[in-house]
C-alpha atoms as a PDB file:
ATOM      1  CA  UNK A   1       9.266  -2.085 -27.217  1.00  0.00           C
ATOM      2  CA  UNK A   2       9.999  -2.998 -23.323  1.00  0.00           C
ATOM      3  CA  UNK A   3       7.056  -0.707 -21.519  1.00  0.00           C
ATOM      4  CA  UNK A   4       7.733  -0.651 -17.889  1.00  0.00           C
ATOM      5  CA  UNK A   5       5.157  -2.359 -15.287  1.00  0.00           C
ATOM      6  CA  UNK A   6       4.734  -1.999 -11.831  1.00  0.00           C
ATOM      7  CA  UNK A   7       3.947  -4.331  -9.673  1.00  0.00           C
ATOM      8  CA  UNK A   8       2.335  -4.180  -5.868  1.00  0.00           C
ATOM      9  CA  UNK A   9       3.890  -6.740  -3.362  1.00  0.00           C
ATOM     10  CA  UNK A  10       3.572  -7.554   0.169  1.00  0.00           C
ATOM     11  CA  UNK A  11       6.571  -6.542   2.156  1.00  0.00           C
ATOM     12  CA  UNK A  12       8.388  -9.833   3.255  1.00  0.00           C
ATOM     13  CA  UNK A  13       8.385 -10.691  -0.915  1.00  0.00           C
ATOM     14  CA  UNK A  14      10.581  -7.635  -0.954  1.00  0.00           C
ATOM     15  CA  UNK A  15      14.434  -8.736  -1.234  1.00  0.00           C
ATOM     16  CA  UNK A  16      16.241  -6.626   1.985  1.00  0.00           C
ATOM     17  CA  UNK A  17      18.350  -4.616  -0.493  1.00  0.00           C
ATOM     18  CA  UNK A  18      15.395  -3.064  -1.900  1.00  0.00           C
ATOM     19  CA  UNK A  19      13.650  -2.361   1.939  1.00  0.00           C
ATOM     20  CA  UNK A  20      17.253  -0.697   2.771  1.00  0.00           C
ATOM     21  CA  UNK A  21      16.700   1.554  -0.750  1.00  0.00           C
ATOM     22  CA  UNK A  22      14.150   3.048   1.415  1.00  0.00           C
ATOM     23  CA  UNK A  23      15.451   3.652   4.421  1.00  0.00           C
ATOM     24  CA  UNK A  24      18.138   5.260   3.075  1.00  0.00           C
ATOM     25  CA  UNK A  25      15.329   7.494   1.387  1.00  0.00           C
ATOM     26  CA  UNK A  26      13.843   7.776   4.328  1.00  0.00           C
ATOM     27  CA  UNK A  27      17.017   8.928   5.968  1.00  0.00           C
ATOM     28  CA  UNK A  28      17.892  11.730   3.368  1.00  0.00           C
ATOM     29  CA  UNK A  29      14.575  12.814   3.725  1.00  0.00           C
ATOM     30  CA  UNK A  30      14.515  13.433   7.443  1.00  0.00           C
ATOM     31  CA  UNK A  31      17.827  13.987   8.373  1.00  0.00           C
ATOM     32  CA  UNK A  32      19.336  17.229   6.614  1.00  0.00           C
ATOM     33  CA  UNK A  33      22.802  17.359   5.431  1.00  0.00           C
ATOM     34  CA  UNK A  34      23.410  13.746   5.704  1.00  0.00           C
ATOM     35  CA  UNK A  35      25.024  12.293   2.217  1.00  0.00           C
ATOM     36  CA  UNK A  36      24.065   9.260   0.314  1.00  0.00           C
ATOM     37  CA  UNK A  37      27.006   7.618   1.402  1.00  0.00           C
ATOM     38  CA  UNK A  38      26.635   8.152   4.852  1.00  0.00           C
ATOM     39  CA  UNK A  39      22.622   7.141   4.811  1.00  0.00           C
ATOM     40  CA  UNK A  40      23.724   3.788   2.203  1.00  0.00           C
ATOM     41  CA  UNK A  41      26.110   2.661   5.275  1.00  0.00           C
ATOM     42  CA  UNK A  42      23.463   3.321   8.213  1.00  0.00           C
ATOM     43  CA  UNK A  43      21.015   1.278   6.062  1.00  0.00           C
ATOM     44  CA  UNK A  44      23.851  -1.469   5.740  1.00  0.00           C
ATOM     45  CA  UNK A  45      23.631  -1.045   1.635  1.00  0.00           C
ATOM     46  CA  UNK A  46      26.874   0.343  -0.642  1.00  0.00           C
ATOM     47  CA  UNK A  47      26.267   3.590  -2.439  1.00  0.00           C
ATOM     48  CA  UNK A  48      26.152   2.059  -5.969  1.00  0.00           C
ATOM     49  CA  UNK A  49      23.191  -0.438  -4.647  1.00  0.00           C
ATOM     50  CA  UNK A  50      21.271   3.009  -3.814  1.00  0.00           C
ATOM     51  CA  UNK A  51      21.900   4.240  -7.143  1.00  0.00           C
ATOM     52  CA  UNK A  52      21.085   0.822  -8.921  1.00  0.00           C
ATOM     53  CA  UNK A  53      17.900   0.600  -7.127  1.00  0.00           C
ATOM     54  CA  UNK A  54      16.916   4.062  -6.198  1.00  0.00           C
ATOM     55  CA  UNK A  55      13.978   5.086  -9.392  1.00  0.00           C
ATOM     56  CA  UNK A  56      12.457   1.459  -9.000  1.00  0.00           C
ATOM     57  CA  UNK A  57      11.214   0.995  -5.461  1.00  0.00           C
ATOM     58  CA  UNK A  58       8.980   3.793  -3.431  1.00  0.00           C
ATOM     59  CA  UNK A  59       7.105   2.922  -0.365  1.00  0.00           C
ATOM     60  CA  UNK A  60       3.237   2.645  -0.809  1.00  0.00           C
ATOM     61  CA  UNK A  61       2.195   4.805   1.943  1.00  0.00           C
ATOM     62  CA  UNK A  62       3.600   7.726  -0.157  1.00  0.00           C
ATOM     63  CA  UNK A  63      -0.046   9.723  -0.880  1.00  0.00           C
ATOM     64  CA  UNK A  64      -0.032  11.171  -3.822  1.00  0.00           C
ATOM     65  CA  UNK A  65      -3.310  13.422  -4.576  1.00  0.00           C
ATOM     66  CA  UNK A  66      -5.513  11.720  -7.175  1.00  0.00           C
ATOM     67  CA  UNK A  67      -4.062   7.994  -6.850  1.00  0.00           C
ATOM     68  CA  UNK A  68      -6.693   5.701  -7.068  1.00  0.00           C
ATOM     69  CA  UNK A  69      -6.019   2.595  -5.380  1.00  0.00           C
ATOM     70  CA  UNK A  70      -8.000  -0.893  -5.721  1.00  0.00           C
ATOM     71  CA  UNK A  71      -8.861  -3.571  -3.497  1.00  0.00           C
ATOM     72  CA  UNK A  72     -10.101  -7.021  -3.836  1.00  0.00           C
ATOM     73  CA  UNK A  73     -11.338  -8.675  -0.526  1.00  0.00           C
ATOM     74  CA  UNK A  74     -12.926 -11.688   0.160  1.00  0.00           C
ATOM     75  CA  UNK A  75     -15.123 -11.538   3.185  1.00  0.00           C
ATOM     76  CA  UNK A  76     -17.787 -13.591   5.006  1.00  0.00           C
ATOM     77  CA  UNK A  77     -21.453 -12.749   4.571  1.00  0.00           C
ATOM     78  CA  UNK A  78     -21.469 -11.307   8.427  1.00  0.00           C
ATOM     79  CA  UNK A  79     -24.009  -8.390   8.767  1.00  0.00           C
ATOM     80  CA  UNK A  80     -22.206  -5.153   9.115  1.00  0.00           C
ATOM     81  CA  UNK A  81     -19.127  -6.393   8.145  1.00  0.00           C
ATOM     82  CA  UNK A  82     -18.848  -4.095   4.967  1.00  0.00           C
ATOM     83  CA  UNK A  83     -20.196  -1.431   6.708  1.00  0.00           C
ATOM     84  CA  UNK A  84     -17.098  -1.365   9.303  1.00  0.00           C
ATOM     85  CA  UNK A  85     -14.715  -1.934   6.168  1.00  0.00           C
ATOM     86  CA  UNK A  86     -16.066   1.391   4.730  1.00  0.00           C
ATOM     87  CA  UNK A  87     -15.841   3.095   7.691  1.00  0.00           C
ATOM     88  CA  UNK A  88     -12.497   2.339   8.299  1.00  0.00           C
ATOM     89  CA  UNK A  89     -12.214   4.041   4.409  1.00  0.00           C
ATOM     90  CA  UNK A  90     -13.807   6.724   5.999  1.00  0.00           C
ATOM     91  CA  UNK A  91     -11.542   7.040   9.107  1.00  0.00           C
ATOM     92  CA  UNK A  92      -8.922   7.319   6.801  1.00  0.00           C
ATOM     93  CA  UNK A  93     -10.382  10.025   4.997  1.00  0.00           C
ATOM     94  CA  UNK A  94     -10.383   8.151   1.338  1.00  0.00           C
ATOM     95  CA  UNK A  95     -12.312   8.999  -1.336  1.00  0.00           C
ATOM     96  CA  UNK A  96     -14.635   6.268  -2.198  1.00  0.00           C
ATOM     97  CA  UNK A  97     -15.213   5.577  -6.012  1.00  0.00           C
ATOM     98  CA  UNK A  98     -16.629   2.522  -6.400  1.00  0.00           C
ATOM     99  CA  UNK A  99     -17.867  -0.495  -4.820  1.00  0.00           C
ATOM    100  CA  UNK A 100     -18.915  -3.975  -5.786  1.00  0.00           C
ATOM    101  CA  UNK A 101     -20.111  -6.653  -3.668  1.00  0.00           C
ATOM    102  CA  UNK A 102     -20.751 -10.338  -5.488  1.00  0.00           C
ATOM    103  CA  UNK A 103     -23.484 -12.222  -4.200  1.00  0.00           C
ATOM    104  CA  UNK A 104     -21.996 -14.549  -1.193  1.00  0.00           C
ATOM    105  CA  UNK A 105     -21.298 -18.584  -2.499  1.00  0.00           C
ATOM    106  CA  UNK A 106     -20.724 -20.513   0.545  1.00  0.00           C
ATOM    107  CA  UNK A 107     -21.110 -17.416   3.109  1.00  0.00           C
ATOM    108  CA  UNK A 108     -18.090 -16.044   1.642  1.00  0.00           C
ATOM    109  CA  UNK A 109     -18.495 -12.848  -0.919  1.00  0.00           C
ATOM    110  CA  UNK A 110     -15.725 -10.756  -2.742  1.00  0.00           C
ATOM    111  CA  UNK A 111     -15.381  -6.838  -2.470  1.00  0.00           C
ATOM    112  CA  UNK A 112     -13.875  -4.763  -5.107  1.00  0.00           C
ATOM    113  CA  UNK A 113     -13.143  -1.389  -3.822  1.00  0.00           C
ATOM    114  CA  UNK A 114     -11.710   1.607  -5.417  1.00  0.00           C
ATOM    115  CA  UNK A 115     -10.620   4.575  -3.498  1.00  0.00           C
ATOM    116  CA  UNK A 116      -9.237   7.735  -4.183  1.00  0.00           C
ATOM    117  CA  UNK A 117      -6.293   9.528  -2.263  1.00  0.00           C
ATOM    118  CA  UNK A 118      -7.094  13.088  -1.189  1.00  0.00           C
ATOM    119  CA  UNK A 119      -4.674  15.641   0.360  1.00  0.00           C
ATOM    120  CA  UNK A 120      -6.512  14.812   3.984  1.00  0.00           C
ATOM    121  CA  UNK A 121      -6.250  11.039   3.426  1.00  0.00           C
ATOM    122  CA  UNK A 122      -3.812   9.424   6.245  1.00  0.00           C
ATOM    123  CA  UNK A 123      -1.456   6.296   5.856  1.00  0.00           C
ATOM    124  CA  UNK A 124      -2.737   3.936   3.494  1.00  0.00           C
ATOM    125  CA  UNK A 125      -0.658   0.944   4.518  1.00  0.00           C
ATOM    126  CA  UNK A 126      -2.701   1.374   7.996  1.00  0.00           C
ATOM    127  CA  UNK A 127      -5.742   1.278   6.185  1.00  0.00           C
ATOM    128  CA  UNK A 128      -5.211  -1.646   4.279  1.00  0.00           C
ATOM    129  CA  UNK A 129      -3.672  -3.815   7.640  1.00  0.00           C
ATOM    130  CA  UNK A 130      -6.883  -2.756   9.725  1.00  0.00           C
ATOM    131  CA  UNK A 131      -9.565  -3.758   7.415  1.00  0.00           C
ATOM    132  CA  UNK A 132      -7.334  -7.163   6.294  1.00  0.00           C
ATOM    133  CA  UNK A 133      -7.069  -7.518  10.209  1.00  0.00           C
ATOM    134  CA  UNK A 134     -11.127  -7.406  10.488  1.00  0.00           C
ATOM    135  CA  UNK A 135     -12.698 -10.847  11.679  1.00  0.00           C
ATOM    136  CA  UNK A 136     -14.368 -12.079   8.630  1.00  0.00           C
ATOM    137  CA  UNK A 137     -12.092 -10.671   6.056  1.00  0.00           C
ATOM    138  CA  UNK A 138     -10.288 -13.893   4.564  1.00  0.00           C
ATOM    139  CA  UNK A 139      -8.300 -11.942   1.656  1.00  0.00           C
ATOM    140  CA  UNK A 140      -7.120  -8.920   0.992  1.00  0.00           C
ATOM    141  CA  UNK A 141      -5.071  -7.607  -2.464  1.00  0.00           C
ATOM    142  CA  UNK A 142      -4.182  -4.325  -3.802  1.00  0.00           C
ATOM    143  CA  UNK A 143      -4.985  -4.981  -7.408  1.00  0.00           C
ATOM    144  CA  UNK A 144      -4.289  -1.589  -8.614  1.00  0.00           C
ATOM    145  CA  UNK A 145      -2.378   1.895  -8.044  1.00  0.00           C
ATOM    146  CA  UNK A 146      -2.924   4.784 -10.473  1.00  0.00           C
END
């Protein structure tokens, strides 16, 4: 029995066809009236590569209510540093569920945080790139999306 997985990937592993899937999503979505064909060609993608593709890619900023995402993060031992990590959480208006801090080997410790998406949370994916853009973060993987 083939059960389906997902799978969370940075953008640039992404082929282009699949990136155009949702822009043309993106353009039936905002701009009323247009059709599929018309949205496929401004992407620069046929109509029957939209309709291959269109149930298997979805952009991860989508917030859904109750979607629990998980990070892993490996950070130096800096004082403070976790504490501006969660607050950037908190900016964001994320749920917090759980968080686990090893001990730091070599200055260096690993973070495994689990957040929950609430109907106030903002964009995710600018969550995410501000806290891996924090001096002293070295890693930074989205392990999980329920």
């Amino acid at each position: 029995m083939d059960k389906t997985k997902y799978y969370v990937l940075n953008k640039k592993a992404v082929p282009e066809v699949l990136l155009k899937v949702v822009e043309v999503k993106h353009l039936l979505a905002t701009r009323k009236g247009m059709t599929i064909g018309e949205a496929a060609e401004a992407a620069g993608i046929s109509r029957s590569s939209f309709y291959k593709y269109k149930d298997d890619i979805f952009p991860f900023h989508e917030n859904e209510k109750g979607q629990t995402i998980t990070l892993v993060l490996q950070m130096e031992d800096i004082p403070g540093l976790l504490a501006e990590i969660l607050s950037e959480v908190a900016e964001y208006k994320a749920n917090i569920l759980t968080i686990h801090q090893s001990i730091p080997l070599n200055g260096v410790a690993t973070l495994t945080l689990s957040v929950e998406v609430l109907s106030t949370t903002g964009n995710l994916s600018e969550m995410v790139a501000k806290i891996e853009e924090k001096e002293g973060v070295h890693y930074l993987k989205i392990v999980g999306r329920e």
